[in-house]
C-alpha atoms as a PDB file:
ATOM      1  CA  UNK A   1       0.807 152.370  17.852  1.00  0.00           C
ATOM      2  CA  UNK A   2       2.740 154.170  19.936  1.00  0.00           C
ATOM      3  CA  UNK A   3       2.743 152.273  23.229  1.00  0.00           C
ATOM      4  CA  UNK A   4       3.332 149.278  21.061  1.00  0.00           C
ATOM      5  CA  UNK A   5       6.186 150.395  19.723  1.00  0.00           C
ATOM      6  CA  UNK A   6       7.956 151.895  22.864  1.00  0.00           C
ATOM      7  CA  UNK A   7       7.357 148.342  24.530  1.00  0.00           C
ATOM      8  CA  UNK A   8       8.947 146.513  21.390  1.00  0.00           C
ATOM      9  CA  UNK A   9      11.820 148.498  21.737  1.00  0.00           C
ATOM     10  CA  UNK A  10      12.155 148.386  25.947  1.00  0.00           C
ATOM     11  CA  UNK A  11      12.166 144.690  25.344  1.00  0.00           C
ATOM     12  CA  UNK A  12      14.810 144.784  22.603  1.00  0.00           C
ATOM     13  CA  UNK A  13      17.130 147.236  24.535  1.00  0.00           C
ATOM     14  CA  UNK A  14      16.236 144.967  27.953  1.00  0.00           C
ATOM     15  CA  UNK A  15      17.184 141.666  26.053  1.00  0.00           C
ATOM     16  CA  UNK A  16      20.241 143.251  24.541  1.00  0.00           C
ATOM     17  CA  UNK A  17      22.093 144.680  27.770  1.00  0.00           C
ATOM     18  CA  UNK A  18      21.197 141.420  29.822  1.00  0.00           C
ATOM     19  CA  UNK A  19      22.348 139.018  27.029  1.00  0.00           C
ATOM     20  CA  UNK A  20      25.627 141.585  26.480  1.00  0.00           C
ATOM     21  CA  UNK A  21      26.849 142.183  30.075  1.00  0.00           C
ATOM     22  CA  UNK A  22      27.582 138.726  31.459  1.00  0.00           C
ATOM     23  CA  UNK A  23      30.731 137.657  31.499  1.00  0.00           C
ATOM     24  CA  UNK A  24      32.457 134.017  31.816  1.00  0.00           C
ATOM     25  CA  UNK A  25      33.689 132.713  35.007  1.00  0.00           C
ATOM     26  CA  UNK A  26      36.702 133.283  35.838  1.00  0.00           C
ATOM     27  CA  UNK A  27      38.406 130.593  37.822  1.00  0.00           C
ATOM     28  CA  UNK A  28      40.164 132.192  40.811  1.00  0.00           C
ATOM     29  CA  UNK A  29      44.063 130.449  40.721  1.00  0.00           C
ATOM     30  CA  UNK A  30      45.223 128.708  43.643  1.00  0.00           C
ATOM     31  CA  UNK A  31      48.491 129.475  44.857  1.00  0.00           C
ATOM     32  CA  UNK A  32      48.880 126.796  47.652  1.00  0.00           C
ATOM     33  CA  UNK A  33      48.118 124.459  44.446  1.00  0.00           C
ATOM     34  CA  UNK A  34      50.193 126.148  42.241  1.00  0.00           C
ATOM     35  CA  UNK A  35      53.436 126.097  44.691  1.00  0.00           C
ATOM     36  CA  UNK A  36      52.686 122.634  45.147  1.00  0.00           C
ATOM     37  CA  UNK A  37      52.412 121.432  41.243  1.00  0.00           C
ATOM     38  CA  UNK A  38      55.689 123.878  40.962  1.00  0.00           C
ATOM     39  CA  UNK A  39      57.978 121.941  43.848  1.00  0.00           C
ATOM     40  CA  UNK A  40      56.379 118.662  42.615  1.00  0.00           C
ATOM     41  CA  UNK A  41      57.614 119.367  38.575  1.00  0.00           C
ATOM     42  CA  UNK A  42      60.717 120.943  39.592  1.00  0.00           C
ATOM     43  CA  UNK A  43      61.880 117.777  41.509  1.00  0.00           C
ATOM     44  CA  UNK A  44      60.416 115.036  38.454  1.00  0.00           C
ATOM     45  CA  UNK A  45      62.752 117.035  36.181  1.00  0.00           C
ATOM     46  CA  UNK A  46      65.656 117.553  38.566  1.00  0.00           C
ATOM     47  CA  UNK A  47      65.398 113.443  39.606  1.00  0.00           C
ATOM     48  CA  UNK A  48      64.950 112.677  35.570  1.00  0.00           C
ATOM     49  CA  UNK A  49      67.383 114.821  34.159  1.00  0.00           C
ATOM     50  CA  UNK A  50      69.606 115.318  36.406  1.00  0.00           C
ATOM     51  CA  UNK A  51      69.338 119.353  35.339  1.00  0.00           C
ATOM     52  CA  UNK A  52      70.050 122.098  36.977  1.00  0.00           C
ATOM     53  CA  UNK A  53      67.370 123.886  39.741  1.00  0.00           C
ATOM     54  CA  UNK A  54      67.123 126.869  37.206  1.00  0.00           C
ATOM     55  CA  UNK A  55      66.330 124.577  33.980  1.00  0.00           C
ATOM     56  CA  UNK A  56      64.184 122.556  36.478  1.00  0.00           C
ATOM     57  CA  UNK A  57      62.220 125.773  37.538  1.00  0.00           C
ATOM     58  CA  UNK A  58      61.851 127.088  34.089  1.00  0.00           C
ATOM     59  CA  UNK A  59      60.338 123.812  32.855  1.00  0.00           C
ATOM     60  CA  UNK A  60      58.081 123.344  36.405  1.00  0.00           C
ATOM     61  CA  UNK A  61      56.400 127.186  35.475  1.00  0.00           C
ATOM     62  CA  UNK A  62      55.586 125.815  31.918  1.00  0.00           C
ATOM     63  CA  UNK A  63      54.130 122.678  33.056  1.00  0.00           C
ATOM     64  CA  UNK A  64      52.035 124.252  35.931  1.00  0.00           C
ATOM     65  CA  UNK A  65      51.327 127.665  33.816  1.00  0.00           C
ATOM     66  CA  UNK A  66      47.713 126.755  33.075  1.00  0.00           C
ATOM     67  CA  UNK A  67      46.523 126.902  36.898  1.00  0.00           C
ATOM     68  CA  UNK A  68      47.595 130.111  37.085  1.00  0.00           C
END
């Protein structure tokens, strides 16, 4: 009874840390890609708009902010 039980409960706590300590991939940024999409936005909205580079920057970093 014994045995049975220490084995029930190695498999729980086995099953619990494995299942528990994985994490989800992370994706590593880019920065070559990132300075790229950042020059690339910058110039749409300064050839668009007709803005200024620091208005043209600020909306380039929101556009491009999800591969960082």
């Amino acid at each position: 009874m014994r045995i049975r039980t220490l084995v029930t409960l190695s498999v729980i706590t086995a099953l619990t840390i494995t299942g528990c300590g994985s994490s989800a991939e992370k994706k590593e940024a880019d920065p070559v890609a990132y300075n790229k999409c950042l020059e690339t936005e910058a110039a749409k909205w300064l050839d668009e708009t007709g803005s200024n580079l620091d208005y043209a920057n600020e909306k380039a970093a929101q556009a491009c902010g999800d591969m960082k």
